[in-house]
N, C-alpha and C. Protein backbone atom coordinates (compact mmCIF):
# COMPACT_ATOMS: atom_id res chain seq x y z
N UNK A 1 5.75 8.40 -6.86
CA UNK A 1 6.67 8.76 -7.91
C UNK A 1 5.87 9.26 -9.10
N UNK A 2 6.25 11.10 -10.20
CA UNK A 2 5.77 10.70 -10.87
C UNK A 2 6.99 11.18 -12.14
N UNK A 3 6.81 11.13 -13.08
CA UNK A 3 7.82 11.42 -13.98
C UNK A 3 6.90 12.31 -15.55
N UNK A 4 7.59 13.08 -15.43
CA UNK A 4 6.65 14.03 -15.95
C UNK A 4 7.90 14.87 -17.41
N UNK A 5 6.95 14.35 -18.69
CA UNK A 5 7.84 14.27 -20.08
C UNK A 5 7.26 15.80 -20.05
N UNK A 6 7.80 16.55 -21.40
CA UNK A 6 7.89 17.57 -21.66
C UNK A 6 7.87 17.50 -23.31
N UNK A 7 6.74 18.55 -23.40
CA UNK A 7 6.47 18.97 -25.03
C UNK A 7 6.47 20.14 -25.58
N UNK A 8 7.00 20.84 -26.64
CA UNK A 8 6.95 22.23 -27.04
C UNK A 8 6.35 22.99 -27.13
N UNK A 9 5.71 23.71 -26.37
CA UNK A 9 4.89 24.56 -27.30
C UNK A 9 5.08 26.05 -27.39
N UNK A 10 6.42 26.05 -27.40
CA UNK A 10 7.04 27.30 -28.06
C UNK A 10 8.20 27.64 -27.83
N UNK A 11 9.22 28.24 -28.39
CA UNK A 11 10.53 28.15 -28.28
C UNK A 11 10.82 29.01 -27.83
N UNK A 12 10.42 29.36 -26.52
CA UNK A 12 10.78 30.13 -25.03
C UNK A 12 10.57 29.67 -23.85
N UNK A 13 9.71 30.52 -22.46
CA UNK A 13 9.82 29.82 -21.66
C UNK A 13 8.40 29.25 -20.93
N UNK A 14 7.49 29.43 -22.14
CA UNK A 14 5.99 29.08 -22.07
C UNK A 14 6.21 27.56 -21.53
N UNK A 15 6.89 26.92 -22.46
CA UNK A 15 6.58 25.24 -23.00
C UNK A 15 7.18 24.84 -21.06
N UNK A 16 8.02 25.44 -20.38
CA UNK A 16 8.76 25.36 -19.29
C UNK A 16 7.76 25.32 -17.99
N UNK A 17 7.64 26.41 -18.22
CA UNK A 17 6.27 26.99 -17.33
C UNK A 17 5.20 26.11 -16.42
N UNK A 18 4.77 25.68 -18.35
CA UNK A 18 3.61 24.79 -18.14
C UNK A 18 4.52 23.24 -18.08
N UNK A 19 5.23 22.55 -17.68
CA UNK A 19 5.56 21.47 -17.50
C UNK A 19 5.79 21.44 -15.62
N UNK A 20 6.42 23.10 -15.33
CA UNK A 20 6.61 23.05 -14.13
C UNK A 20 4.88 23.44 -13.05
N UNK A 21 4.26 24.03 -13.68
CA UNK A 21 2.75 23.71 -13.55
C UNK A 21 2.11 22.55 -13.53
N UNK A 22 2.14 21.47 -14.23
CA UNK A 22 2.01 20.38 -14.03
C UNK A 22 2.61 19.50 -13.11
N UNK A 23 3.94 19.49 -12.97
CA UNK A 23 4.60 18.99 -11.65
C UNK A 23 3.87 19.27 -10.58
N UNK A 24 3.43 20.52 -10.41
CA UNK A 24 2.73 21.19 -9.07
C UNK A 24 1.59 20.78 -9.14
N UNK A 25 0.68 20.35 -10.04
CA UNK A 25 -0.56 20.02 -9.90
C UNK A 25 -0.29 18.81 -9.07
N UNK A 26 0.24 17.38 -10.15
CA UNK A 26 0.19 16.02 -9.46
C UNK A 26 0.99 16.05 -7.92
N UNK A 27 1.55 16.93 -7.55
CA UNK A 27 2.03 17.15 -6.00
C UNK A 27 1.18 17.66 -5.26
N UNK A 28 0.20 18.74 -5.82
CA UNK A 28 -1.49 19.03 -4.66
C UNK A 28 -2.02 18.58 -5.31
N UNK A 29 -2.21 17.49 -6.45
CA UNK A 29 -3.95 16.69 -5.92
C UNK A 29 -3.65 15.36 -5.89
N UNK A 30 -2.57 14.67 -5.76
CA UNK A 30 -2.23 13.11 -5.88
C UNK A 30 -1.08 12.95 -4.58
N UNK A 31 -1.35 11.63 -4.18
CA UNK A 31 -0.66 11.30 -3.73
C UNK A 31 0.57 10.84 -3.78
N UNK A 32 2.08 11.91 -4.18
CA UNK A 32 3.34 11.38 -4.68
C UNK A 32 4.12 11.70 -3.73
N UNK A 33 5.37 10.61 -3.67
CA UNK A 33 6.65 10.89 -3.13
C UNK A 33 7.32 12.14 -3.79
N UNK A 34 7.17 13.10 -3.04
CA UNK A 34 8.50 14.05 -3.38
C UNK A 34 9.35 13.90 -3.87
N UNK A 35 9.98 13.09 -2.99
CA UNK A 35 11.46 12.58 -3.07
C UNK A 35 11.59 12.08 -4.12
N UNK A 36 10.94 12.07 -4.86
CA UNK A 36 10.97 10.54 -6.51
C UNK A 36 10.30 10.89 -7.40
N UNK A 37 10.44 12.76 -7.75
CA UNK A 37 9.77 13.30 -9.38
C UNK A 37 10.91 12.82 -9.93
N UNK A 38 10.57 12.39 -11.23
CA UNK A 38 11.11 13.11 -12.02
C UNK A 38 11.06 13.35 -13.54
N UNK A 39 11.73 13.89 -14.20
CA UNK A 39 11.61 14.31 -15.54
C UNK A 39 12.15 13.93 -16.75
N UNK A 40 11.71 13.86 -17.81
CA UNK A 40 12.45 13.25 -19.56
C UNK A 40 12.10 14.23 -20.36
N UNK A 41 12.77 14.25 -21.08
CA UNK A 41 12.87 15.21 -22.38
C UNK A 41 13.62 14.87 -23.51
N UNK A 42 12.49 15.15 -24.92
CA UNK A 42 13.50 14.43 -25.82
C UNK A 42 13.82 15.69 -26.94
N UNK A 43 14.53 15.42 -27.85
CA UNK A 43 14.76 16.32 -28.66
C UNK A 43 14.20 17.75 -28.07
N UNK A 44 12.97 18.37 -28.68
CA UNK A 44 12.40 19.76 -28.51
C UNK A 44 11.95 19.81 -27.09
N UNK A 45 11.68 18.29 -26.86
CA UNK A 45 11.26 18.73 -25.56
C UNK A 45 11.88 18.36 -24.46
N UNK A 46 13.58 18.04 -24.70
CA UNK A 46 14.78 18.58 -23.78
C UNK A 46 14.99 19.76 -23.87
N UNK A 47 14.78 20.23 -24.66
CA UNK A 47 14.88 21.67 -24.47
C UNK A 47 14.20 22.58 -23.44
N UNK A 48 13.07 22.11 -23.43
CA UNK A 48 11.83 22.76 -22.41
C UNK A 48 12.24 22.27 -21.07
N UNK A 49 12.41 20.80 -21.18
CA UNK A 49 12.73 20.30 -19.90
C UNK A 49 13.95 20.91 -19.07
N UNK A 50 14.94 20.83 -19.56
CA UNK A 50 16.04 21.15 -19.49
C UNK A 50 16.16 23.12 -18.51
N UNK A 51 15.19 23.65 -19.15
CA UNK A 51 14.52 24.71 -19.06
C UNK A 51 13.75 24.85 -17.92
N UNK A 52 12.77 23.78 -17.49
CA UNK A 52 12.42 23.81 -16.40
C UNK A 52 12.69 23.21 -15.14
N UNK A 53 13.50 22.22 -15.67
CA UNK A 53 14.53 21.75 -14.37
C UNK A 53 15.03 22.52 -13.78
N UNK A 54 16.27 23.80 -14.54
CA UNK A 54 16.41 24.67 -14.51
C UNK A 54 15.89 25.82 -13.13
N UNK A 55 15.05 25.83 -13.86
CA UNK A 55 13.99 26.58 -13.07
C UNK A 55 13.04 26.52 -11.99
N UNK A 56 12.70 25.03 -11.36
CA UNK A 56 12.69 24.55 -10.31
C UNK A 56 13.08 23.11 -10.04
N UNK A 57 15.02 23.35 -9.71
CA UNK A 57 15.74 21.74 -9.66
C UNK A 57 14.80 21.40 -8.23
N UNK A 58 14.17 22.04 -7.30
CA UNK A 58 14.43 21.82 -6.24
C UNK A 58 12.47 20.69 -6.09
N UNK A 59 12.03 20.63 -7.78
CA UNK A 59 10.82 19.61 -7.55
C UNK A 59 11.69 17.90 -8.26
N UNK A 60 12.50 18.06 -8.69
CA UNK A 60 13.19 17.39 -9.60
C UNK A 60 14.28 16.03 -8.64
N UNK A 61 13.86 15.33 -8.54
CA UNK A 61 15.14 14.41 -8.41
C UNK A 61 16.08 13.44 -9.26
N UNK A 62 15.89 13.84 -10.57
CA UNK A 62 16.38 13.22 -11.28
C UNK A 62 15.63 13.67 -13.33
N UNK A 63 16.83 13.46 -13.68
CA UNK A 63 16.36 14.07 -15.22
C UNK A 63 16.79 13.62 -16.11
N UNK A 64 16.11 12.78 -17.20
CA UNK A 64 16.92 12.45 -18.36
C UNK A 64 16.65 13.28 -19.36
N UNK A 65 17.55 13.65 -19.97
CA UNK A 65 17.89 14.83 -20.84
C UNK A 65 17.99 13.58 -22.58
N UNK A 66 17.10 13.31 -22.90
CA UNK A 66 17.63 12.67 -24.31
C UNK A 66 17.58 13.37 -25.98
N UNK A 67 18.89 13.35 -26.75
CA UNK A 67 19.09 13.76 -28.30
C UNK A 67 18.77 15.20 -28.22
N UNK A 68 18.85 16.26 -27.30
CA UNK A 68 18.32 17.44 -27.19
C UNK A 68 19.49 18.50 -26.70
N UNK A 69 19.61 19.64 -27.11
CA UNK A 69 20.21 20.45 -26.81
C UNK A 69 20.17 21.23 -25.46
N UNK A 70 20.84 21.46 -24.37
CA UNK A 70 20.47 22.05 -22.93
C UNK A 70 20.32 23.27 -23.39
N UNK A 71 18.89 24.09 -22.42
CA UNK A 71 18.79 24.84 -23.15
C UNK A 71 18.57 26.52 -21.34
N UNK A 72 18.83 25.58 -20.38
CA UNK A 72 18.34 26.19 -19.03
C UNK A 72 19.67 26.21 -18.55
N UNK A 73 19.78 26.80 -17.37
CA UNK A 73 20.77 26.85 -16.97
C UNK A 73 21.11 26.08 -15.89
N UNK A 74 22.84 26.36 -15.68
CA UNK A 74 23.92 25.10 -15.01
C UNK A 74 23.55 24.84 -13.52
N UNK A 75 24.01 26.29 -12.87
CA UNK A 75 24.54 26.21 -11.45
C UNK A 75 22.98 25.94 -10.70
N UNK A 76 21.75 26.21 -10.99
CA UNK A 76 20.66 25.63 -9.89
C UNK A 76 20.40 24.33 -9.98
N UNK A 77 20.75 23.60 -11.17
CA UNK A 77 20.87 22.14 -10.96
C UNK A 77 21.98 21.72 -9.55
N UNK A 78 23.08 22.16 -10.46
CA UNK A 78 24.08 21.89 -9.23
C UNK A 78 23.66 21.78 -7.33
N UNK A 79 23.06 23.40 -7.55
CA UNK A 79 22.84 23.79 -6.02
C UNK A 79 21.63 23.20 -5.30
N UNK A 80 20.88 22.16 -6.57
CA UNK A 80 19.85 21.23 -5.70
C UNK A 80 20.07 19.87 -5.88
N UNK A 81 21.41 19.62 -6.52
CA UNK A 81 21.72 18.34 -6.41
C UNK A 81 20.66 17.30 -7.04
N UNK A 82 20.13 18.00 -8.18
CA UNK A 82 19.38 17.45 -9.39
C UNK A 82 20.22 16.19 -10.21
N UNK A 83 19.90 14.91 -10.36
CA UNK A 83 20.48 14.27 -10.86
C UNK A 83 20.49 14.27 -12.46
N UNK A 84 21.33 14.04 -13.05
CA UNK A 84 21.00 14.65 -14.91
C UNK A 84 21.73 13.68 -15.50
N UNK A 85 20.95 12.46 -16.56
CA UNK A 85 21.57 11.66 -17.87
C UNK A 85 21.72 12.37 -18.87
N UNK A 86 22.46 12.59 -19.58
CA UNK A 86 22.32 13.17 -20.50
C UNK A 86 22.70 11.82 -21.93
N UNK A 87 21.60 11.82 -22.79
CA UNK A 87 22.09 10.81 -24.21
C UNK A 87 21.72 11.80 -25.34
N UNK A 88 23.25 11.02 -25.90
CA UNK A 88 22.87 11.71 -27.56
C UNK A 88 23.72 10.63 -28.33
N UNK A 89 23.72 10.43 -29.28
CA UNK A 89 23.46 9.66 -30.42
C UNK A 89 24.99 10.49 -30.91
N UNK A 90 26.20 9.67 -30.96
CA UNK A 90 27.38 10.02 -31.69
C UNK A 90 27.52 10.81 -32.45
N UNK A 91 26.40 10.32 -33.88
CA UNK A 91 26.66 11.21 -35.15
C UNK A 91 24.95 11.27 -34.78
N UNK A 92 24.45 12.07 -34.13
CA UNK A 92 23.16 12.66 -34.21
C UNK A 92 23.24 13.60 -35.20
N UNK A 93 22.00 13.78 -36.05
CA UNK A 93 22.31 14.58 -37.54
C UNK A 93 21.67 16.25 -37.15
N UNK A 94 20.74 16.21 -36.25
CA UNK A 94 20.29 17.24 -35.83
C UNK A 94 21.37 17.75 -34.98
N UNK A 95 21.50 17.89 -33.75
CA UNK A 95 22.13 18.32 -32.29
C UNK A 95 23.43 18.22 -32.91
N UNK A 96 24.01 16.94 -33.24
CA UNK A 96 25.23 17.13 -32.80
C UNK A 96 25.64 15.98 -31.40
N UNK A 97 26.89 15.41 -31.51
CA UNK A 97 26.91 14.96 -29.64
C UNK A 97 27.97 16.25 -29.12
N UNK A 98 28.04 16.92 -30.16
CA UNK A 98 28.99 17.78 -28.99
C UNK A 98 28.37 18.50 -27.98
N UNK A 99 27.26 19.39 -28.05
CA UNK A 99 26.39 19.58 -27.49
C UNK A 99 25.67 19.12 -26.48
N UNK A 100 25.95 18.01 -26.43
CA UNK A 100 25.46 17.02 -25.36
C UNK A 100 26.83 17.51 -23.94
N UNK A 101 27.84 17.24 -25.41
CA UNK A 101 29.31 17.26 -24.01
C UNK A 101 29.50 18.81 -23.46
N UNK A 102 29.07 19.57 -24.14
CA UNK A 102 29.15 20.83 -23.86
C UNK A 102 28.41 20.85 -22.45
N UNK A 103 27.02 20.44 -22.72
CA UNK A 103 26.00 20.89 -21.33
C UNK A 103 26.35 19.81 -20.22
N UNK A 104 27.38 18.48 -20.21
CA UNK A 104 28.10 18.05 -19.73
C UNK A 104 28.97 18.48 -18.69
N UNK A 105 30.26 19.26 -19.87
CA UNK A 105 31.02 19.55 -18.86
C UNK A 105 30.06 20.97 -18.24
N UNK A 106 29.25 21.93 -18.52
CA UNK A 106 28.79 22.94 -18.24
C UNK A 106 28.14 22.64 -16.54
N UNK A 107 27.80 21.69 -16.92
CA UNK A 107 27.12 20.73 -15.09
C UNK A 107 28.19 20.45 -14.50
N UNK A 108 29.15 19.76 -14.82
CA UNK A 108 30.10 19.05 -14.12
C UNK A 108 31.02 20.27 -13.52
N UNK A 109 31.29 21.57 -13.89
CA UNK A 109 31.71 22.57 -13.77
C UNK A 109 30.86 23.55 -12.15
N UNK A 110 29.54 23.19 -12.91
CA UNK A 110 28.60 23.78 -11.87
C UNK A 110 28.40 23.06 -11.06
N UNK A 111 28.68 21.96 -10.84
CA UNK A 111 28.60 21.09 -9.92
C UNK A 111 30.06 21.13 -8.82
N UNK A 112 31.49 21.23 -9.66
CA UNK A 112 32.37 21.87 -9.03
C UNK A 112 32.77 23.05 -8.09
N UNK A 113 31.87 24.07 -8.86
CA UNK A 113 31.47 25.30 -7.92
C UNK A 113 31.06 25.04 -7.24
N UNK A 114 29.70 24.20 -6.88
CA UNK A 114 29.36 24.28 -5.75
C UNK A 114 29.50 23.17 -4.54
N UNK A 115 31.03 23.10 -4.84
CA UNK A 115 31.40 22.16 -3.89
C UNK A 115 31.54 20.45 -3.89
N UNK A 116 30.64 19.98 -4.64
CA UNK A 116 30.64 17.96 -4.94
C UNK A 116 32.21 17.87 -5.47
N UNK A 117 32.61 16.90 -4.42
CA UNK A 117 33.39 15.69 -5.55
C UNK A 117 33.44 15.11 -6.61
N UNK A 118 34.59 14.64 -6.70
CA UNK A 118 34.16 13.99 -8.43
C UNK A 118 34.04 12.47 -8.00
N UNK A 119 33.73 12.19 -7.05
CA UNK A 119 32.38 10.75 -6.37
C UNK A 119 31.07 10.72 -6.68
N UNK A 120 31.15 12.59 -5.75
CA UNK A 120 29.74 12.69 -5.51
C UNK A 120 29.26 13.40 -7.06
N UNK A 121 29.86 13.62 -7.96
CA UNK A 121 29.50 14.38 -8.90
C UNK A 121 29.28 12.88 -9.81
N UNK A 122 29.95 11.98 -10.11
CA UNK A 122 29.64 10.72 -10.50
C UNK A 122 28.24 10.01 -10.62
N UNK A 123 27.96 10.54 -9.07
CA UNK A 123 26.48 9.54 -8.79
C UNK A 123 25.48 10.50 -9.51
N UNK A 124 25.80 11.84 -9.75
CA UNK A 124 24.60 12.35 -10.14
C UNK A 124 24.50 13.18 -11.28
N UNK A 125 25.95 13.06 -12.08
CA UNK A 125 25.75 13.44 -13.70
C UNK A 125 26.89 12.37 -14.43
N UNK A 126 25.60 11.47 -15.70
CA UNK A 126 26.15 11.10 -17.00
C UNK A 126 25.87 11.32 -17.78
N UNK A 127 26.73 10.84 -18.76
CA UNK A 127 26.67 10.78 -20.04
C UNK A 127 27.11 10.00 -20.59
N UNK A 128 26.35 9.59 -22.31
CA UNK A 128 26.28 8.33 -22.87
C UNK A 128 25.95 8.95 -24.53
N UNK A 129 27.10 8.95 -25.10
CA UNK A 129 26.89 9.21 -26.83
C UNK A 129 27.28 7.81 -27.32
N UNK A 130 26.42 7.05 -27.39
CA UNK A 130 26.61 5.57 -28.57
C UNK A 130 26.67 5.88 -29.97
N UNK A 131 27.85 4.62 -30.59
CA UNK A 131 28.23 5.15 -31.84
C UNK A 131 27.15 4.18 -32.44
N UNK A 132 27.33 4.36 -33.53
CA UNK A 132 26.70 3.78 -34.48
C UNK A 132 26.11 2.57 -34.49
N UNK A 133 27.19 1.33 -34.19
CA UNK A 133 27.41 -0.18 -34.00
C UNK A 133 26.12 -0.39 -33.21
N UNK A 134 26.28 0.73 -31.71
CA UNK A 134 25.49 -0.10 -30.89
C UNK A 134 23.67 0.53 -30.79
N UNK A 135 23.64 1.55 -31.88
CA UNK A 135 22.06 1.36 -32.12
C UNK A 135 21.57 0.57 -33.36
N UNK A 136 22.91 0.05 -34.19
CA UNK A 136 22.55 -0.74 -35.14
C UNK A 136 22.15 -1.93 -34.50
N UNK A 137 22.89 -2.23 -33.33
CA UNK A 137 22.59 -3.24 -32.33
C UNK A 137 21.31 -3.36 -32.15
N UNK A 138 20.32 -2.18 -32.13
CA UNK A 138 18.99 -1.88 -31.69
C UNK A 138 17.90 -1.75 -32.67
N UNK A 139 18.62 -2.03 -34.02
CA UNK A 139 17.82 -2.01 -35.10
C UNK A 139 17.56 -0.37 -35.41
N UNK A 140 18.59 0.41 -35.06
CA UNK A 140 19.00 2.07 -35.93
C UNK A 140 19.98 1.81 -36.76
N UNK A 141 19.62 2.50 -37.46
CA UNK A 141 20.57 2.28 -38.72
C UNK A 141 20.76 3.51 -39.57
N UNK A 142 20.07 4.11 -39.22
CA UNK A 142 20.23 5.46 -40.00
C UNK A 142 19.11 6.25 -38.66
N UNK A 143 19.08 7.69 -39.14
CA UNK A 143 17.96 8.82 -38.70
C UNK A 143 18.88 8.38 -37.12
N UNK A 144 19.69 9.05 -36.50
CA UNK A 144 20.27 8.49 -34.88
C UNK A 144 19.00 9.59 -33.94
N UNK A 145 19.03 10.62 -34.75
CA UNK A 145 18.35 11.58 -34.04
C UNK A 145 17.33 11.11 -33.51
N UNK A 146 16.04 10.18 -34.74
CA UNK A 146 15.03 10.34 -34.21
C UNK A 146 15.01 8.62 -33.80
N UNK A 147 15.94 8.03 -33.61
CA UNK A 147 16.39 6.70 -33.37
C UNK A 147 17.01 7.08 -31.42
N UNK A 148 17.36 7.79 -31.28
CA UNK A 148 17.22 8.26 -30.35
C UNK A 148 16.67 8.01 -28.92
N UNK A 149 15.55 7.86 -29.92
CA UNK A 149 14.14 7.46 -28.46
C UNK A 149 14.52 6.32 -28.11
N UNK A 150 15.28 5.15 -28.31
CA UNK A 150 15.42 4.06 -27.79
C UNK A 150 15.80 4.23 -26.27
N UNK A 151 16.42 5.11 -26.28
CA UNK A 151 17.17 5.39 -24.88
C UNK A 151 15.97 4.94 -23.25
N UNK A 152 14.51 5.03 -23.61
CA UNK A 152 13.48 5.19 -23.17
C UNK A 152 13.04 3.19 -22.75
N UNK A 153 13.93 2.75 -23.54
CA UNK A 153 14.35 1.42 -23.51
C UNK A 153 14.88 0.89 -22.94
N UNK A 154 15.89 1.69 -22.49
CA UNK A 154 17.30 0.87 -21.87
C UNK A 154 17.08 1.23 -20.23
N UNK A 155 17.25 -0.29 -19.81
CA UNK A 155 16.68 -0.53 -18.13
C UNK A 155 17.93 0.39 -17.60
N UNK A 156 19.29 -0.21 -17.74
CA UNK A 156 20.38 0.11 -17.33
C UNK A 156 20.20 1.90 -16.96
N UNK A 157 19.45 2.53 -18.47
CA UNK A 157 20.14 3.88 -17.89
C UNK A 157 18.43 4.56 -17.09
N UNK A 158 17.40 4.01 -17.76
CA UNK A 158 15.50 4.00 -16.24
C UNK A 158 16.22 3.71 -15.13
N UNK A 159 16.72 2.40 -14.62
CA UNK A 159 17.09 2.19 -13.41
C UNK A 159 18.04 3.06 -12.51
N UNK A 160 18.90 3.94 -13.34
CA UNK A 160 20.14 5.27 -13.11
C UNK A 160 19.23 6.19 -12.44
N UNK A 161 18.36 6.90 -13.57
CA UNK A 161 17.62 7.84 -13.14
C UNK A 161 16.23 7.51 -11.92
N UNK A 162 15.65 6.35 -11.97
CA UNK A 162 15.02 6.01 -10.52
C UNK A 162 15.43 5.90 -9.21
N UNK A 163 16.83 5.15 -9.60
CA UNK A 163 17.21 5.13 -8.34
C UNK A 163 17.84 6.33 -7.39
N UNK A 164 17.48 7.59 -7.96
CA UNK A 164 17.58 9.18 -7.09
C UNK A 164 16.51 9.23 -6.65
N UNK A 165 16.64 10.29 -5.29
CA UNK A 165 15.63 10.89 -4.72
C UNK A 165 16.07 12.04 -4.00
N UNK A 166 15.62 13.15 -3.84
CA UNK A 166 16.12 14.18 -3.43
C UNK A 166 17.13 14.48 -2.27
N UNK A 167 16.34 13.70 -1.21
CA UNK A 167 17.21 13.27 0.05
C UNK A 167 18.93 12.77 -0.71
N UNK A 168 19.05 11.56 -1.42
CA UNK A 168 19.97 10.80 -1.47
C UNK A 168 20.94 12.35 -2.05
N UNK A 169 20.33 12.53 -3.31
CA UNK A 169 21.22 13.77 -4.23
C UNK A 169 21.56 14.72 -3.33
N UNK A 170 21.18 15.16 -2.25
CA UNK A 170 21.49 16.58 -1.34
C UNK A 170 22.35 16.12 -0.28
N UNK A 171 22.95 14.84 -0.13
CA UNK A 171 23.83 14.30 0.83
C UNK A 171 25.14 14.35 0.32
């Protein structure tokens, strides 16, 4: 298994590129399960991620998308049965959560096209905008955006995204 974060380094499809370059490295020179990449992205660098999932769902078994705007496109997730969390922060001050719901339904749509149930579309796209209460719960209290990162915390939604593997998502 390896899980492979994503960082900016430029607001096109460089920062993408090189994340999906790296995937390919630790797959020819390490010994990993296929079946059990996968990927995080936070703010800027959901964006990238998001981007390179995108662009090869088919190394990807699973993706958490956190406080970040989607920035790649719908239907090749769909058509590799890429699993996708998506979190954002209610009143995130940057993004927005609508944005979150946008690239939401935008999957859940592309996921319709290409055939899943709304079972099978269940097991392999959520979403989670917490209000306020429950990152105050977490000791956020203000800044949700960059409060955010807690998400990186929570077993409930690690254990979501581990428990895919390519095999399972393409059934």
């Amino acid at each position: 298994m390896i899980v492979v974060p994503a960082q900016l380094t430029d607001w096109h499809d460089t920062s993408a590129r090189q994340a999906i370059e790296l995937t390919e490295y630790f797959l020819a020179n390490f010994s990993v399960d296929v079946s059990r990449v996968y990927a995080a992205g936070y703010s800027a660098g959901g964006e990238t991620m998001s981007q390179a999932v995108s662009m090869r769902p088919d190394l990807y078994a699973a993706y958490l998308h956190g406080a970040s705007q989607w920035d790649g496109d719908y239907a090749p997730i769909a058509e590799n049965g890429t699993a996708v969390y998506i979190f954002m922060a209610e009143h995130d001050e940057y993004y927005g959560s609508q944005r979150s719901w946008s690239a939401y339904n935008s999957l859940h749509d592309a996921y319709e096209e290409a055939g899943w149930s709304e079972e099978q579309i269940s097991n392999v796209l959520q979403i989670q905008t917490p209000n306020d209460e429950w990152f105050a719960q977490r000791g956020v209290t203000s800044n949700y955006h960059g409060g955010g990162n807690v998400v990186f915390g929570e077993y409930d939604v690690l254990n979501w995204v581990l428990s895919h593997t390519k095999e399972e998502n393409e059934s």
